[in-house]
PDB file of N, CA and C in Angstrom:
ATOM      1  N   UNK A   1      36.367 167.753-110.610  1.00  0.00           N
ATOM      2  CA  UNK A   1      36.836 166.436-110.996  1.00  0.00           C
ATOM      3  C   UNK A   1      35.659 165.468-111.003  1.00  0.00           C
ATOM      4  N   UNK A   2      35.773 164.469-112.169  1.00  0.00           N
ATOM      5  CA  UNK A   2      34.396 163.631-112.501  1.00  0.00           C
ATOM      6  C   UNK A   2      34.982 162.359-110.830  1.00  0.00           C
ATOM      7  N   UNK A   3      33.677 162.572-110.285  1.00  0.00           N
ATOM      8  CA  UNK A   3      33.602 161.333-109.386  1.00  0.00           C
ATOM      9  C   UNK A   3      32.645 160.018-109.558  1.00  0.00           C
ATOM     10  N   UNK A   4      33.864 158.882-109.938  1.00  0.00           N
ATOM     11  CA  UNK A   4      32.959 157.039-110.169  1.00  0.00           C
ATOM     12  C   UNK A   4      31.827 156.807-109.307  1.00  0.00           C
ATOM     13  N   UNK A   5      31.138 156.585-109.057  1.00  0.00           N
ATOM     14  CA  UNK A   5      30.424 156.047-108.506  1.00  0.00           C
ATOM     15  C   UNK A   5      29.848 154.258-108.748  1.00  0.00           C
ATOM     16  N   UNK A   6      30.741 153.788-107.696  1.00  0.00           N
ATOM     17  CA  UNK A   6      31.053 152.284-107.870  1.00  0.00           C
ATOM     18  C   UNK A   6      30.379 151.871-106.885  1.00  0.00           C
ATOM     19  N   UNK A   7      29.833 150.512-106.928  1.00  0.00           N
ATOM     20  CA  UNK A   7      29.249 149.739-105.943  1.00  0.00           C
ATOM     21  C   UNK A   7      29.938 148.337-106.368  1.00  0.00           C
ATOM     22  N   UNK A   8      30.429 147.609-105.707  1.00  0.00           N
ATOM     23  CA  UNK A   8      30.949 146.146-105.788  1.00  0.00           C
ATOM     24  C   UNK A   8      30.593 145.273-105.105  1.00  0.00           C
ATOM     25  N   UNK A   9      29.986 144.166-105.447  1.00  0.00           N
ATOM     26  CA  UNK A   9      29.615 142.993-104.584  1.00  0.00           C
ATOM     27  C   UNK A   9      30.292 141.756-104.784  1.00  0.00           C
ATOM     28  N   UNK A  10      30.665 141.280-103.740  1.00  0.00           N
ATOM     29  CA  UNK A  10      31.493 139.842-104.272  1.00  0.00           C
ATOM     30  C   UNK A  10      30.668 138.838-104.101  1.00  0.00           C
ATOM     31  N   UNK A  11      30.517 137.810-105.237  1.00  0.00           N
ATOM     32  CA  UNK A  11      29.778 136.434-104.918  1.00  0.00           C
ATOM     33  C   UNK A  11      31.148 135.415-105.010  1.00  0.00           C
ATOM     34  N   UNK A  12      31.191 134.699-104.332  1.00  0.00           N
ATOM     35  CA  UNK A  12      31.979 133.283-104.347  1.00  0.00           C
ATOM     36  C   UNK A  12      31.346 131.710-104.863  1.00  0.00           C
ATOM     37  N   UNK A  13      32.210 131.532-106.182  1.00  0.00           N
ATOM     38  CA  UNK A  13      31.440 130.574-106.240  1.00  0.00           C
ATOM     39  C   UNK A  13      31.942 129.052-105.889  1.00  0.00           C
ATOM     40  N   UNK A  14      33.440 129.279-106.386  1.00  0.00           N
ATOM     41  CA  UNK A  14      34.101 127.552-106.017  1.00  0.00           C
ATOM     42  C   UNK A  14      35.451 128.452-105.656  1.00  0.00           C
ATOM     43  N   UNK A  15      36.474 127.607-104.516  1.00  0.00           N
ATOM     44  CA  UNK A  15      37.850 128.167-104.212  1.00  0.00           C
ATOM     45  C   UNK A  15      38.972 128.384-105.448  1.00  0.00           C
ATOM     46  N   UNK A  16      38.355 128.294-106.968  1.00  0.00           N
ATOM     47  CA  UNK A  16      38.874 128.712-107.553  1.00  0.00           C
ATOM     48  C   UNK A  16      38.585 129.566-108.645  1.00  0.00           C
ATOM     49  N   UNK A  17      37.455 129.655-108.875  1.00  0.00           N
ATOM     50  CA  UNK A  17      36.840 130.969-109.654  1.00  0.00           C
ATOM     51  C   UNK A  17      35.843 131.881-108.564  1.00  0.00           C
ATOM     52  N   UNK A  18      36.238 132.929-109.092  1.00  0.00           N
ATOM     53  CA  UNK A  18      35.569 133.739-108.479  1.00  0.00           C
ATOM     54  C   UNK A  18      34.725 135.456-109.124  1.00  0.00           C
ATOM     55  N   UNK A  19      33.964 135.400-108.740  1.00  0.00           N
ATOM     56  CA  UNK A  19      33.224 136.436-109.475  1.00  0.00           C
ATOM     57  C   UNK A  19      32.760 137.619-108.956  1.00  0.00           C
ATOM     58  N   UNK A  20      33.198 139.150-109.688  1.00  0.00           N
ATOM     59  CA  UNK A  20      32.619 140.366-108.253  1.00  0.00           C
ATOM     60  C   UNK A  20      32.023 140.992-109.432  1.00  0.00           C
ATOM     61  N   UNK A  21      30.892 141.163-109.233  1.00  0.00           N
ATOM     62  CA  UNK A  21      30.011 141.927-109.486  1.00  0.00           C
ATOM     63  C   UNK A  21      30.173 143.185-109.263  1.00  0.00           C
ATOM     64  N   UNK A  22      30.357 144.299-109.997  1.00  0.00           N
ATOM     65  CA  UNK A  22      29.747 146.019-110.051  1.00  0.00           C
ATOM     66  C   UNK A  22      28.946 146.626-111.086  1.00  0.00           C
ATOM     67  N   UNK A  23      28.723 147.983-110.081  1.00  0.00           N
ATOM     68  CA  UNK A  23      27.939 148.883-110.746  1.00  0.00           C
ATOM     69  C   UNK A  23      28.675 149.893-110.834  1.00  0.00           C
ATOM     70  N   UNK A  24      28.648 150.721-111.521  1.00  0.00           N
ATOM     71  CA  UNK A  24      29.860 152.279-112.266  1.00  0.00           C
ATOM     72  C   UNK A  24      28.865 152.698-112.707  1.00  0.00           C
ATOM     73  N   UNK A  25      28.832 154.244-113.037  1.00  0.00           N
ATOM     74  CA  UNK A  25      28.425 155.157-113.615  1.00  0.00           C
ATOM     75  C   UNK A  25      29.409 155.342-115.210  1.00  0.00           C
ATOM     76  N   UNK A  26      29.289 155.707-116.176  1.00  0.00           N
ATOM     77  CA  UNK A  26      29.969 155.541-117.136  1.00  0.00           C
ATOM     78  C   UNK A  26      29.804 157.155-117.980  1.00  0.00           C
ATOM     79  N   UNK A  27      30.824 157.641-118.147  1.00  0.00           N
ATOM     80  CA  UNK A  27      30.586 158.699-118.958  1.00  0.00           C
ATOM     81  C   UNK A  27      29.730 158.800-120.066  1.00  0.00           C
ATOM     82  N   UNK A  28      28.688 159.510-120.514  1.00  0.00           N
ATOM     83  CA  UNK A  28      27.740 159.557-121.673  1.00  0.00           C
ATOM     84  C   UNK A  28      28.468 158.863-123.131  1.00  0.00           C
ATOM     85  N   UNK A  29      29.276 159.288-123.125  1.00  0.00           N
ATOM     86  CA  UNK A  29      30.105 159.379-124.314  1.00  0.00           C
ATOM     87  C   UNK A  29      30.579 158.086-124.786  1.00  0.00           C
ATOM     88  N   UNK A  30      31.075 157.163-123.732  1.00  0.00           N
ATOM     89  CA  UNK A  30      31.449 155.767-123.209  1.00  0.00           C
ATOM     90  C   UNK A  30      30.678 154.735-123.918  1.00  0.00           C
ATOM     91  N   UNK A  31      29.368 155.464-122.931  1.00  0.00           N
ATOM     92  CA  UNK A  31      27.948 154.439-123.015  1.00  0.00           C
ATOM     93  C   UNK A  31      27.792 154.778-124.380  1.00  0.00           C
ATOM     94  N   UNK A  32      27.603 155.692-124.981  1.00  0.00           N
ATOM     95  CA  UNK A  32      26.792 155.557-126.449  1.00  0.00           C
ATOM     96  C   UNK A  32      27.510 154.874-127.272  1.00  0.00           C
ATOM     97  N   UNK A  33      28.955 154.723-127.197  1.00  0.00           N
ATOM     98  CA  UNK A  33      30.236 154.309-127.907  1.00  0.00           C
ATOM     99  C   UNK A  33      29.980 152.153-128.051  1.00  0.00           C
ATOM    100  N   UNK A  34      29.523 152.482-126.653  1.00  0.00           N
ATOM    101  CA  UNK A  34      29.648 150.863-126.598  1.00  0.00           C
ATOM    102  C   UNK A  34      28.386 150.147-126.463  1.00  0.00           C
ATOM    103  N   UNK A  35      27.383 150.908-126.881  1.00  0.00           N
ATOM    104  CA  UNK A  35      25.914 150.779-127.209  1.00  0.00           C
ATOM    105  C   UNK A  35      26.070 150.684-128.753  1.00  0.00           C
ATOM    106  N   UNK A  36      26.400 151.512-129.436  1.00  0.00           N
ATOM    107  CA  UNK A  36      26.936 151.512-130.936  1.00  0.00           C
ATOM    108  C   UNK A  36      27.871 150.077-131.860  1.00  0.00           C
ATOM    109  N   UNK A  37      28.854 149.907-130.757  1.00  0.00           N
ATOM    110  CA  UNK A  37      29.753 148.870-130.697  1.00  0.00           C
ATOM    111  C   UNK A  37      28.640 147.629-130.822  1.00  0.00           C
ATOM    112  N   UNK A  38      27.724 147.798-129.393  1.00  0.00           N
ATOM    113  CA  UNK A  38      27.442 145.974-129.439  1.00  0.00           C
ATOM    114  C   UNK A  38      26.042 145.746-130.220  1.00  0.00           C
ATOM    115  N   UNK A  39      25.248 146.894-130.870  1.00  0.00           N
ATOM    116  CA  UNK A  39      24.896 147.244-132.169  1.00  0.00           C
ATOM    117  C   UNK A  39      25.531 146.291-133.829  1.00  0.00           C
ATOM    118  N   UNK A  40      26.368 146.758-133.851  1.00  0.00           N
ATOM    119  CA  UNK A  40      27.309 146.217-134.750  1.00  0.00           C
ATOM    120  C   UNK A  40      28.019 145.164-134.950  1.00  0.00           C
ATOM    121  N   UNK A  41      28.019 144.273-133.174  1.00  0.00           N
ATOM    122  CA  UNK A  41      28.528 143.100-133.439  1.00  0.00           C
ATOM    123  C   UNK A  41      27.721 142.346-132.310  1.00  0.00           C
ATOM    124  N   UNK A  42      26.992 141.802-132.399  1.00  0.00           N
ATOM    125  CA  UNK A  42      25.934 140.681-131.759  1.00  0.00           C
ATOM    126  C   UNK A  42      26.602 139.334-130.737  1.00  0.00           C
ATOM    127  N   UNK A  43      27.652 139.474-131.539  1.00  0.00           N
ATOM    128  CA  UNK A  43      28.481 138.195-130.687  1.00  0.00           C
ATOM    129  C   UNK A  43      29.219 138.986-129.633  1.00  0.00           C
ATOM    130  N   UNK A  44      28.817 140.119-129.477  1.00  0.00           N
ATOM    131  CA  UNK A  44      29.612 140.286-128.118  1.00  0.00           C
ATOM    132  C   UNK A  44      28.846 141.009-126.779  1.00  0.00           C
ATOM    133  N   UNK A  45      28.625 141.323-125.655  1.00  0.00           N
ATOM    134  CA  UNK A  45      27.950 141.898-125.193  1.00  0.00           C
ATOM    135  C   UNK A  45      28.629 142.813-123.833  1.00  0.00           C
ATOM    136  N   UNK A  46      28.132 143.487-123.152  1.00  0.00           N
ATOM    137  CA  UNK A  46      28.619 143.779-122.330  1.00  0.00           C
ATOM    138  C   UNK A  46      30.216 143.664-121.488  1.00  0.00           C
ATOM    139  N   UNK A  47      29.519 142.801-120.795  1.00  0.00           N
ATOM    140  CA  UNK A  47      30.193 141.757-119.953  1.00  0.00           C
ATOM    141  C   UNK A  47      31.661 141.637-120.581  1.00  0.00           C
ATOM    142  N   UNK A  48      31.686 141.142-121.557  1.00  0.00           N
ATOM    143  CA  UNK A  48      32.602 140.684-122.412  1.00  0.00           C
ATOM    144  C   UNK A  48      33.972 141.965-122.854  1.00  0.00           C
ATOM    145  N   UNK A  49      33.212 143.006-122.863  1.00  0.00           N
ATOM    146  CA  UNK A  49      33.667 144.423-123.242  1.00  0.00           C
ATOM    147  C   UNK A  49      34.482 144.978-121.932  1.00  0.00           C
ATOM    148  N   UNK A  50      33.569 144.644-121.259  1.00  0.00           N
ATOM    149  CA  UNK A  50      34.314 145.529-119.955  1.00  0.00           C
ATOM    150  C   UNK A  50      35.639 144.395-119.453  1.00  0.00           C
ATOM    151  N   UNK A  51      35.469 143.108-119.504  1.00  0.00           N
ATOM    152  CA  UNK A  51      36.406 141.642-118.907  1.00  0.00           C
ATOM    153  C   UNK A  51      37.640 142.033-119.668  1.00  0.00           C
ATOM    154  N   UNK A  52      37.216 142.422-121.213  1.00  0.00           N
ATOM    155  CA  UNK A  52      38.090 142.409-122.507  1.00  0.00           C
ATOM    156  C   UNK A  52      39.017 143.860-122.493  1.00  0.00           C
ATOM    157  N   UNK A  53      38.843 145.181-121.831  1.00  0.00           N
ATOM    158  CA  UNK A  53      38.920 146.427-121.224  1.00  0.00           C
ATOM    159  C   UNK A  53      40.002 146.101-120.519  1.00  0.00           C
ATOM    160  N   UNK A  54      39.349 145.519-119.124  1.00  0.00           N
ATOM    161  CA  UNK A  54      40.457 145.194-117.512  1.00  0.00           C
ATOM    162  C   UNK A  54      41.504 144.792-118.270  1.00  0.00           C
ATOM    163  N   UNK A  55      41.683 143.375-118.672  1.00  0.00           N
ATOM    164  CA  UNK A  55      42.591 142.427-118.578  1.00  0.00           C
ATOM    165  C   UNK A  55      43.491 143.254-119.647  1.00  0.00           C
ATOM    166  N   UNK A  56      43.108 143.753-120.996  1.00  0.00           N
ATOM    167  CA  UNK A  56      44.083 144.505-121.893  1.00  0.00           C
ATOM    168  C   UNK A  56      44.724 145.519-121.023  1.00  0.00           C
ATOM    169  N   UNK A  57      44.068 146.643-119.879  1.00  0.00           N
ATOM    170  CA  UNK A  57      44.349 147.673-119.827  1.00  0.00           C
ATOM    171  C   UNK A  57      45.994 147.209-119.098  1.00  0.00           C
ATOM    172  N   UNK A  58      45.613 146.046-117.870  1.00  0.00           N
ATOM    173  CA  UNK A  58      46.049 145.272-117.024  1.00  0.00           C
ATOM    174  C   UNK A  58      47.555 144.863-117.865  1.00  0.00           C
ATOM    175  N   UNK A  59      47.090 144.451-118.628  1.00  0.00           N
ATOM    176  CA  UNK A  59      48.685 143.793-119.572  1.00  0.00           C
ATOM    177  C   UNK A  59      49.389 144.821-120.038  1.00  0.00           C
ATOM    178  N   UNK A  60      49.046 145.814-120.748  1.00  0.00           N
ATOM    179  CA  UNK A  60      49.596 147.034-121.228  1.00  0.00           C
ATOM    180  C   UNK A  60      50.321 147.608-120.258  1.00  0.00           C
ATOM    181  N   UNK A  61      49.750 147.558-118.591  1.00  0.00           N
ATOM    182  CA  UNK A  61      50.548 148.262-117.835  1.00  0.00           C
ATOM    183  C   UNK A  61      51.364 147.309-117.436  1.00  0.00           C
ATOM    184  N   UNK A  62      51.752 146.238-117.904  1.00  0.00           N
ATOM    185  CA  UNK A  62      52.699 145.058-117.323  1.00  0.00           C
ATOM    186  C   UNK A  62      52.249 144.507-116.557  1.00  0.00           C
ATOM    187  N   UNK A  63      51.201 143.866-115.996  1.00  0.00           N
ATOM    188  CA  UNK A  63      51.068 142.864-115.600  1.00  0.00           C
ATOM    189  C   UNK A  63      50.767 142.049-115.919  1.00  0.00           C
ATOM    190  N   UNK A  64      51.821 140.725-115.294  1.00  0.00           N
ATOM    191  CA  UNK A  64      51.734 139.675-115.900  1.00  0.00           C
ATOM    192  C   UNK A  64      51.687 137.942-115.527  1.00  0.00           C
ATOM    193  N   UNK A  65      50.414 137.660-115.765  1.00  0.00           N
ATOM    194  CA  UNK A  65      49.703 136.574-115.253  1.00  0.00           C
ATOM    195  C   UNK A  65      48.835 135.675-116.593  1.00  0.00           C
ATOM    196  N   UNK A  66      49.402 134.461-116.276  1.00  0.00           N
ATOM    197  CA  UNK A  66      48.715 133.934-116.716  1.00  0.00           C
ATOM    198  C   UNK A  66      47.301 133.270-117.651  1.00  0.00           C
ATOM    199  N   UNK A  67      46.390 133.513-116.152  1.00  0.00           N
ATOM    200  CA  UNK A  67      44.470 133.590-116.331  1.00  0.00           C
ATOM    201  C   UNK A  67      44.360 134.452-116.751  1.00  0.00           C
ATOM    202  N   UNK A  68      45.342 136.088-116.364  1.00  0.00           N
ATOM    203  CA  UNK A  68      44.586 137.077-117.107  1.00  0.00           C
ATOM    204  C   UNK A  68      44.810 137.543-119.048  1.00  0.00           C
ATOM    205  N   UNK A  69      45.858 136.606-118.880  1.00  0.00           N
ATOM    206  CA  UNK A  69      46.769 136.406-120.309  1.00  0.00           C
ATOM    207  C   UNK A  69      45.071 135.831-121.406  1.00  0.00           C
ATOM    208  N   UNK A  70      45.091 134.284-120.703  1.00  0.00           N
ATOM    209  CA  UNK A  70      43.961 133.712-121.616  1.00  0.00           C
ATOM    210  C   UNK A  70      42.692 134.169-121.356  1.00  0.00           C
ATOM    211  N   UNK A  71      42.348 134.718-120.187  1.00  0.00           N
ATOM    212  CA  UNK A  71      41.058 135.229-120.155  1.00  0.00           C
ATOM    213  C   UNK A  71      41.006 136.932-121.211  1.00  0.00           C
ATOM    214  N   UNK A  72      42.265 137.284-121.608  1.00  0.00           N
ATOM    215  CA  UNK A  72      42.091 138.480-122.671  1.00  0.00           C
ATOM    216  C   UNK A  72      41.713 137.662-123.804  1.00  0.00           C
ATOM    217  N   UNK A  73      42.628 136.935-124.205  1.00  0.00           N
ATOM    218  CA  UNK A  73      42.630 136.207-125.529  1.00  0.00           C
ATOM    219  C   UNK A  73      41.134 135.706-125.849  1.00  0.00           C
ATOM    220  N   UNK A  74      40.701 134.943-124.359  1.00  0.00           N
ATOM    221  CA  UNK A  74      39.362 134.595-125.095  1.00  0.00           C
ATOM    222  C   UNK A  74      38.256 135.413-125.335  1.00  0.00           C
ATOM    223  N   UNK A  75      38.398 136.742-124.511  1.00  0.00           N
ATOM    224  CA  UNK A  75      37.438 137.684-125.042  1.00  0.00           C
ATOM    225  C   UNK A  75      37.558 138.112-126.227  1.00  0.00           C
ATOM    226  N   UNK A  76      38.846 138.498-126.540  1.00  0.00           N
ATOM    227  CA  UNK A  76      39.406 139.295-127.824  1.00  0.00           C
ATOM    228  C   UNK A  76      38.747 138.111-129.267  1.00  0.00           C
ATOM    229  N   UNK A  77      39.368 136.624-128.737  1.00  0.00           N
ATOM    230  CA  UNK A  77      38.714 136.352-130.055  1.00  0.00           C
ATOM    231  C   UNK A  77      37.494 135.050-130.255  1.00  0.00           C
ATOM    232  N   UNK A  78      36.738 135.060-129.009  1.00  0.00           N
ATOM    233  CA  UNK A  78      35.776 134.142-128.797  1.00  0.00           C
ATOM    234  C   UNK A  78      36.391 132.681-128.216  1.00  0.00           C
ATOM    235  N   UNK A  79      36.849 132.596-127.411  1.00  0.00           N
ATOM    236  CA  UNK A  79      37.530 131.256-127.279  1.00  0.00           C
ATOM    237  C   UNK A  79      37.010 131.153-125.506  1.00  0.00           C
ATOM    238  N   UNK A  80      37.072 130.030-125.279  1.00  0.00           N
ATOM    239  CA  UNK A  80      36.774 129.560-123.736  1.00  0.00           C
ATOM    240  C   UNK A  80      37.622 128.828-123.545  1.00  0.00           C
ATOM    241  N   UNK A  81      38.989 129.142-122.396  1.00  0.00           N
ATOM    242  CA  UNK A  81      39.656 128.122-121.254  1.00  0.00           C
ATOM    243  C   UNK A  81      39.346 128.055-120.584  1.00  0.00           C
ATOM    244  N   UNK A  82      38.353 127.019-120.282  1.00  0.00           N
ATOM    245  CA  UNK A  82      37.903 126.911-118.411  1.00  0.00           C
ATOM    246  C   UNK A  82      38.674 125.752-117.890  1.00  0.00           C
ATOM    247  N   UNK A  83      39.357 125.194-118.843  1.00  0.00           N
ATOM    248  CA  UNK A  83      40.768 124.077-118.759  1.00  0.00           C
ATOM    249  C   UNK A  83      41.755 124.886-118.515  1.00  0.00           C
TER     250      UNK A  83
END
């Protein structure tokens, strides 16, 4: 069985956003996929891919919140609510 290899760090920045930092190992296949991907589209990067990943995977399985509602939306189509 493939084993993650995750490291997570939490930084805190204000009592209402908050930000955790990791590291993952990523299947070969993954990485070249989304090396290819941000190749092809400049306006998006990383970060954005993996935020845009969670929060879809997150909704699909029913959960349902809010921040994580607009924080999909704005990855999916470039938009910022920090309102």
């Amino acid at each position: 069985m493939y084993k993650q290899n995750c490291d997570v760090n939490q930084i805190e920045f204000s009592k209402e956003d908050e930000v955790i930092s990791f590291k993952c190992e990523l299947q070969e296949n993954l990485q070249k996929a989304m090396k290819e991907f941000l190749e092809e589209h400049p306006n998006w990067d990383q970060y954005r891919i993996i935020q845009a990943a969670i929060a879809g995977f997150l909704l699909q399985k029913g959960f349902q919140n809010r921040d994580l509602t607009r924080l999909y939306i704005g990855n999916m189509f470039t938009m910022n609510f920090k309102d």
